[in-house]
PDB file of N, CA and C in Angstrom:
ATOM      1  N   UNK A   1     -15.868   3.803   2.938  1.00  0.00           N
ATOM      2  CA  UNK A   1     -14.579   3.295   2.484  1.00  0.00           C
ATOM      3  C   UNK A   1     -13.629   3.201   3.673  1.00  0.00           C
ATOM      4  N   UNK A   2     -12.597   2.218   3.550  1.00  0.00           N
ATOM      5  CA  UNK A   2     -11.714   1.956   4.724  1.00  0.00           C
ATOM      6  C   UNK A   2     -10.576   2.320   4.234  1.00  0.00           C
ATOM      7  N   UNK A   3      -9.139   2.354   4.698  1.00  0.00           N
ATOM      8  CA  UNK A   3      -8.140   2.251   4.126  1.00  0.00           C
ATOM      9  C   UNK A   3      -7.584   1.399   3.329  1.00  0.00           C
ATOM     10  N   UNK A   4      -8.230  -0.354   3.895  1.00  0.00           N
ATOM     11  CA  UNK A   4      -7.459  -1.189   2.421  1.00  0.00           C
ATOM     12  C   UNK A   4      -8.511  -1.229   1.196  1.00  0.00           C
ATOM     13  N   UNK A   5      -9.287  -0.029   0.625  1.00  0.00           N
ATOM     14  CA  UNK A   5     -10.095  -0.169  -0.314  1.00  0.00           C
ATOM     15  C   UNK A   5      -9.717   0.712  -1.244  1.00  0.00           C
ATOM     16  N   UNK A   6      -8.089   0.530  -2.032  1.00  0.00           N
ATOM     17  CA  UNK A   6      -7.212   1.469  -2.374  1.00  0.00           C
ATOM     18  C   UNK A   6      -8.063   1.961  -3.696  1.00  0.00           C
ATOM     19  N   UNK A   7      -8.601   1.309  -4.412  1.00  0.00           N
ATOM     20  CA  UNK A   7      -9.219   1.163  -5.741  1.00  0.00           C
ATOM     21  C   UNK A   7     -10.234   2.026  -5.736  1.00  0.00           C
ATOM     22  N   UNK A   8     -10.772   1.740  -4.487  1.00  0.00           N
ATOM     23  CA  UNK A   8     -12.093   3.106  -4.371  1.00  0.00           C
ATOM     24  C   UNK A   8     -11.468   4.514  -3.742  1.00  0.00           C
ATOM     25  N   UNK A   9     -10.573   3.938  -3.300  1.00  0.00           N
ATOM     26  CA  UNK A   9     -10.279   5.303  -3.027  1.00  0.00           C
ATOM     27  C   UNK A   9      -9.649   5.802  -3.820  1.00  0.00           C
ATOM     28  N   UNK A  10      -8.799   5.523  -4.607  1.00  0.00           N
ATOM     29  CA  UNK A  10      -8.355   6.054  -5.972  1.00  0.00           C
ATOM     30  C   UNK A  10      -9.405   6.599  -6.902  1.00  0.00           C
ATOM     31  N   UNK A  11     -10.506   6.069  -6.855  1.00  0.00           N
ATOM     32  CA  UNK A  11     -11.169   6.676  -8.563  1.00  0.00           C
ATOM     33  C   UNK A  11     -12.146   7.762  -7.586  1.00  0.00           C
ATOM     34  N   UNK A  12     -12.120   7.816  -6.093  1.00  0.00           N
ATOM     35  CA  UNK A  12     -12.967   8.636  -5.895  1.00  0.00           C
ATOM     36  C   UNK A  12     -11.951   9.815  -6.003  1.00  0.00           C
ATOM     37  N   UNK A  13     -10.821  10.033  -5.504  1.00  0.00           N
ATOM     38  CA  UNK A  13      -9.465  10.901  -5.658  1.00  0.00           C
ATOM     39  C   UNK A  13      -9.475  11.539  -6.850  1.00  0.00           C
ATOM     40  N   UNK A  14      -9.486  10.473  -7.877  1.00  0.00           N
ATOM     41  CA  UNK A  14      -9.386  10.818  -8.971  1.00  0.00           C
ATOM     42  C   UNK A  14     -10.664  11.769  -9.769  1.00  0.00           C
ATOM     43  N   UNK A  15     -12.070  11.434  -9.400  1.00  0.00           N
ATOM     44  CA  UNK A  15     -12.975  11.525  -9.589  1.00  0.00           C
ATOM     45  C   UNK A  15     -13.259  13.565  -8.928  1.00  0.00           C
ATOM     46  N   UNK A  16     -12.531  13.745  -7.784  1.00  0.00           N
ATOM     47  CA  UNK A  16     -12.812  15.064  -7.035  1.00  0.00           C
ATOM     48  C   UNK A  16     -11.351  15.734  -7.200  1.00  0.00           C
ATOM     49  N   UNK A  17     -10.408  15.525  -7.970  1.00  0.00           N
ATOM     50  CA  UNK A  17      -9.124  16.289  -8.008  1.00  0.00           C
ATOM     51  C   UNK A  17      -8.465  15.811  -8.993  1.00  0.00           C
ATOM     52  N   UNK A  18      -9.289  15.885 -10.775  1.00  0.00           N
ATOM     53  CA  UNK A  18      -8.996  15.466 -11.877  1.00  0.00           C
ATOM     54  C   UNK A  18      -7.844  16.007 -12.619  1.00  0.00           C
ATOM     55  N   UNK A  19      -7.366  17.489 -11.844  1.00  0.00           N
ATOM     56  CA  UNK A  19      -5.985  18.004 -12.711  1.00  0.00           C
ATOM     57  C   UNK A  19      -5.184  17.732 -12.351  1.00  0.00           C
ATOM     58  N   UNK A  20      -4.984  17.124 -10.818  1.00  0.00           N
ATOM     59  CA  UNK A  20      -3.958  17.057  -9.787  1.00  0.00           C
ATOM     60  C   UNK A  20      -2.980  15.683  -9.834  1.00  0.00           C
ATOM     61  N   UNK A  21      -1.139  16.114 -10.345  1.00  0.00           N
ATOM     62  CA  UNK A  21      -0.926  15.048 -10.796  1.00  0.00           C
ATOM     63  C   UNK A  21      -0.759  14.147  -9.044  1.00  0.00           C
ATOM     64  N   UNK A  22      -0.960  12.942  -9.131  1.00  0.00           N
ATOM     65  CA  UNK A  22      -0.761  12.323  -7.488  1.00  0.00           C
ATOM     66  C   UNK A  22       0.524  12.181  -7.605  1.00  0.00           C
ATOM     67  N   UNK A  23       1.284  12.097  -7.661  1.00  0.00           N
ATOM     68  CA  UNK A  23       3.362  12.315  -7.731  1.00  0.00           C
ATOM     69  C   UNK A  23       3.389  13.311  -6.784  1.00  0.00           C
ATOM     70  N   UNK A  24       2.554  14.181  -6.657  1.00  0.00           N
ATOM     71  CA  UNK A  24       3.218  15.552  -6.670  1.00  0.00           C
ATOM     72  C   UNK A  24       2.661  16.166  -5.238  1.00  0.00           C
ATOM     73  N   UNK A  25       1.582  15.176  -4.483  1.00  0.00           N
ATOM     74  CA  UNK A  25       1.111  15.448  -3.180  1.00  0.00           C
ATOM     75  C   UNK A  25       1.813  14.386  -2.241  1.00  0.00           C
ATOM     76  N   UNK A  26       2.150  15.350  -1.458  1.00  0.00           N
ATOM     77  CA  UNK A  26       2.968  14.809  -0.047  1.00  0.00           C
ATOM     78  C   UNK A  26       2.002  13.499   0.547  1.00  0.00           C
ATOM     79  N   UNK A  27       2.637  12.784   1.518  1.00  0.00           N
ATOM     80  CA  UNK A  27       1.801  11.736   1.917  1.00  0.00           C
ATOM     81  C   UNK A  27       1.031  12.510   3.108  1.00  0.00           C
ATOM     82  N   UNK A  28       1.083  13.651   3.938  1.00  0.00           N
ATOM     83  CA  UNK A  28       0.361  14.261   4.756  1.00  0.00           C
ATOM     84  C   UNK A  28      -0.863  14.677   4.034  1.00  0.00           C
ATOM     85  N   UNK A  29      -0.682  15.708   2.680  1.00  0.00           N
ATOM     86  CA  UNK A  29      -1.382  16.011   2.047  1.00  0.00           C
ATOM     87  C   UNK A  29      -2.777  14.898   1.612  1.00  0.00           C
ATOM     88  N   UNK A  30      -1.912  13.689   1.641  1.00  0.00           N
ATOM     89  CA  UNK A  30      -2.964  12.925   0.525  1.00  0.00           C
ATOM     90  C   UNK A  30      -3.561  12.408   1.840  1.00  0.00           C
ATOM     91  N   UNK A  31      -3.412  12.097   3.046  1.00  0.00           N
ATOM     92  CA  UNK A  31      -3.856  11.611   3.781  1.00  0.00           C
ATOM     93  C   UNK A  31      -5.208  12.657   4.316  1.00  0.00           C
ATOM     94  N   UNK A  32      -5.199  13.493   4.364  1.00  0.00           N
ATOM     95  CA  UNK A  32      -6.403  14.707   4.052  1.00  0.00           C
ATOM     96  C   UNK A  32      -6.949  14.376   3.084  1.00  0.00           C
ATOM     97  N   UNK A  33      -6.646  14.635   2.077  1.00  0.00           N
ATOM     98  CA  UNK A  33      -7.794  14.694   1.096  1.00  0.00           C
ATOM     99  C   UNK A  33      -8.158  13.242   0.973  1.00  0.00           C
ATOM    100  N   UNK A  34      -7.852  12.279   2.053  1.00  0.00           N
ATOM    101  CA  UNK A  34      -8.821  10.903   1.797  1.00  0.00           C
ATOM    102  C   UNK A  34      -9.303  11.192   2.938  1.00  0.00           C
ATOM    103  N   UNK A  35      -9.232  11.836   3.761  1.00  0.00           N
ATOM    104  CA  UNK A  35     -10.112  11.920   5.382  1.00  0.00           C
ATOM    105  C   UNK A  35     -11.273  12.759   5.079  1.00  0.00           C
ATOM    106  N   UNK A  36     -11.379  13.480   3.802  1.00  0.00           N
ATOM    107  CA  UNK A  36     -11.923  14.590   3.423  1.00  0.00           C
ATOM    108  C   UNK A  36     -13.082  13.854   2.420  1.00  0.00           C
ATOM    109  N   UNK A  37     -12.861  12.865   1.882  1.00  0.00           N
ATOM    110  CA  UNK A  37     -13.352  12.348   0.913  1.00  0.00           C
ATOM    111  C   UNK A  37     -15.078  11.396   1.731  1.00  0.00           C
ATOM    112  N   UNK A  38     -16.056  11.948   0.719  1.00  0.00           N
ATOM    113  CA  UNK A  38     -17.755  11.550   1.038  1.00  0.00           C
ATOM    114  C   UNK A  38     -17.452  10.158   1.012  1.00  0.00           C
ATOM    115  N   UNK A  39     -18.278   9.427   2.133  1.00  0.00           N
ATOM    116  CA  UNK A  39     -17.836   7.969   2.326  1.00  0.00           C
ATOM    117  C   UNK A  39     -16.802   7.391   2.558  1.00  0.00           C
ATOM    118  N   UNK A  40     -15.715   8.090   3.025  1.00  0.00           N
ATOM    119  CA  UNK A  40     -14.596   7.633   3.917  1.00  0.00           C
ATOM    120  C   UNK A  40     -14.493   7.354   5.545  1.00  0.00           C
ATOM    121  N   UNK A  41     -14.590   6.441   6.061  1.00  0.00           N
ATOM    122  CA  UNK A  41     -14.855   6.046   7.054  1.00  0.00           C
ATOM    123  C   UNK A  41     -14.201   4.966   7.890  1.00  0.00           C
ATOM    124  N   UNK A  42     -12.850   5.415   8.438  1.00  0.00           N
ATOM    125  CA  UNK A  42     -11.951   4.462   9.239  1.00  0.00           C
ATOM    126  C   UNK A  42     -11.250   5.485  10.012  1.00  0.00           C
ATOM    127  N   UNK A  43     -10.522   4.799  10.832  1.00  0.00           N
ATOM    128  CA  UNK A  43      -9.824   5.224  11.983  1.00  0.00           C
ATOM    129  C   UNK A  43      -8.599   5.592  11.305  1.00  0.00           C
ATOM    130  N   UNK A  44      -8.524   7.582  11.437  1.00  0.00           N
ATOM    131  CA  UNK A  44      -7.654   7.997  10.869  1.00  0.00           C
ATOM    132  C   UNK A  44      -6.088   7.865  11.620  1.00  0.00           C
ATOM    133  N   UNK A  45      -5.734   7.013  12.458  1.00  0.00           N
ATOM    134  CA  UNK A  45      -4.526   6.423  12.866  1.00  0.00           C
ATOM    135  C   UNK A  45      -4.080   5.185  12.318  1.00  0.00           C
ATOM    136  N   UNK A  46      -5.251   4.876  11.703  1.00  0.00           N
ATOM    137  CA  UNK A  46      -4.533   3.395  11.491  1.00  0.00           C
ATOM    138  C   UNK A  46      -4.142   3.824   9.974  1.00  0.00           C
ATOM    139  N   UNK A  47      -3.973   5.315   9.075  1.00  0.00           N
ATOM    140  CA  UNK A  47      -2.642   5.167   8.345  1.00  0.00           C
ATOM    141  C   UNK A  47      -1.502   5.013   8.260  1.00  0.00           C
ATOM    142  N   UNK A  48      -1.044   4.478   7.276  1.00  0.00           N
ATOM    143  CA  UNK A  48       0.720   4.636   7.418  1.00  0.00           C
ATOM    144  C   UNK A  48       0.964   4.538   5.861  1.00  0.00           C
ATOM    145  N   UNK A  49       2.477   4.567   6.045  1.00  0.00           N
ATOM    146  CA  UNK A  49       3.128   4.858   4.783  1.00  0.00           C
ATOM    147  C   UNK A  49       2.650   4.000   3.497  1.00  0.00           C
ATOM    148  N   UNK A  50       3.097   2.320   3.961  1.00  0.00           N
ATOM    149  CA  UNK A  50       2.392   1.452   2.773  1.00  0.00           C
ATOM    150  C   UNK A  50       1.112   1.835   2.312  1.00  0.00           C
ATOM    151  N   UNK A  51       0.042   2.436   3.104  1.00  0.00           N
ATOM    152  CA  UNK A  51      -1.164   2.157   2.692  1.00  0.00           C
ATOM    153  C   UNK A  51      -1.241   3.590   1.493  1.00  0.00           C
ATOM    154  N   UNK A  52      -0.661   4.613   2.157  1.00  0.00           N
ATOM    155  CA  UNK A  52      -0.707   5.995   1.440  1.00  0.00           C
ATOM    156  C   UNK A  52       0.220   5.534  -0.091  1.00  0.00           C
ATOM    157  N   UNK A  53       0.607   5.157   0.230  1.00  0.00           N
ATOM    158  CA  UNK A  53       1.286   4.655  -1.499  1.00  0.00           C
ATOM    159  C   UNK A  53       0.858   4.151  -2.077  1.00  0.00           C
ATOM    160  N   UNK A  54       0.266   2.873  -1.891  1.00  0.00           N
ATOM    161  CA  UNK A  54      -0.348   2.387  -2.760  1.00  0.00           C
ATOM    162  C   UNK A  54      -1.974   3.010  -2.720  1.00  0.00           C
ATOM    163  N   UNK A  55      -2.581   3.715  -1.894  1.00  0.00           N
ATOM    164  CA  UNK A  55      -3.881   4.488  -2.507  1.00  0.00           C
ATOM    165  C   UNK A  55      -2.526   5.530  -3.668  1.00  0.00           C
ATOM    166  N   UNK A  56      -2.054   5.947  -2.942  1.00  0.00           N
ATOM    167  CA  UNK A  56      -1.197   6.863  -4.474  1.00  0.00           C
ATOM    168  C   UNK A  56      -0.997   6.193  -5.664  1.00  0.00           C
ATOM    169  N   UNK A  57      -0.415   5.080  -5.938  1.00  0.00           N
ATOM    170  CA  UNK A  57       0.031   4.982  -6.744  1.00  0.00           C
ATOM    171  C   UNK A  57      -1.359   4.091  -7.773  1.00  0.00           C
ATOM    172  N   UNK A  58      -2.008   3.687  -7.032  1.00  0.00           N
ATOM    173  CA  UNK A  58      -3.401   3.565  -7.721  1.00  0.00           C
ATOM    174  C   UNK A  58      -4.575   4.867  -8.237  1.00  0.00           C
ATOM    175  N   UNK A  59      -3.909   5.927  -7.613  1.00  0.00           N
ATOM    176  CA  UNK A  59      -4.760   7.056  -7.599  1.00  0.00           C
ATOM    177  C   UNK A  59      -3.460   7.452  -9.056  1.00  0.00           C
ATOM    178  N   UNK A  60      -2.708   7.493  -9.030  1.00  0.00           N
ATOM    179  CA  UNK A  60      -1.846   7.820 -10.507  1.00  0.00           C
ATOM    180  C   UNK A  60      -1.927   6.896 -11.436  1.00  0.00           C
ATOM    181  N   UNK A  61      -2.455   5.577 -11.281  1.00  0.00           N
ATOM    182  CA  UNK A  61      -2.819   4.700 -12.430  1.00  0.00           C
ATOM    183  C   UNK A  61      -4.361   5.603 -12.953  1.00  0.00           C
ATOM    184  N   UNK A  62      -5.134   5.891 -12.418  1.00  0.00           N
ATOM    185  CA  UNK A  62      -6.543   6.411 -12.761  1.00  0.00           C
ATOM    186  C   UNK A  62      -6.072   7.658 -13.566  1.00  0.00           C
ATOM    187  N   UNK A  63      -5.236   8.700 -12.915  1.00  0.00           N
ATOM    188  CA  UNK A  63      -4.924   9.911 -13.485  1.00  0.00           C
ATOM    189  C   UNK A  63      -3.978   9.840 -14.880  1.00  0.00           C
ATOM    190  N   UNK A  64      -3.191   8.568 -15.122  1.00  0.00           N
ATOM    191  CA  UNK A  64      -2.732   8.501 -15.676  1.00  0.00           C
ATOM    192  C   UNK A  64      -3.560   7.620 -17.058  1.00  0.00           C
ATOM    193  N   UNK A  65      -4.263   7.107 -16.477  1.00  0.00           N
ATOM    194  CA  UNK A  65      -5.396   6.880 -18.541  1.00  0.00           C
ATOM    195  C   UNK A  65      -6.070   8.033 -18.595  1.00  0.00           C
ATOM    196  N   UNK A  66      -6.767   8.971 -17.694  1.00  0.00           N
ATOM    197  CA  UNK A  66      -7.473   9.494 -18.012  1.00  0.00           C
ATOM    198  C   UNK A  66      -6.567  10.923 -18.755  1.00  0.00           C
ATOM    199  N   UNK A  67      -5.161  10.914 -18.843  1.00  0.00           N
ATOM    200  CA  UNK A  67      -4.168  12.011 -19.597  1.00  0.00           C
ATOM    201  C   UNK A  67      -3.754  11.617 -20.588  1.00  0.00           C
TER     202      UNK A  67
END
């Protein structure tokens, strides 16, 4: 997975940290637990803010049907 593959990276997020509301993790935080994540594979500089939001806020669309 790369960084613009927000969708996968959301349901895998979602998939390994199912109680965890995403609102509620810092963008440092979340940027770990996608560097952390099996099959993640890009150049951990080329994050930034836009990209961490919208993996967030796609990672709270997943958390949010599955509540």
């Amino acid at each position: 997975m790369k960084w613009i593959d927000v969708d996968k990276i959301a349901m895998a997020l979602a998939e390994k940290f199912p109680d965890v509301d995403p609102l509620t993790v810092r963008f440092t935080d979340l940027r770990d637990r996608i560097l952390a994540l099996d099959g993640f594979d890009d150049d951990p500089k080329t994050s930034n803010e836009p990209k961490l939001e919208a993996i967030q806020m796609a990672w709270y669309e997943e958390w949010k049907d599955a509540h």
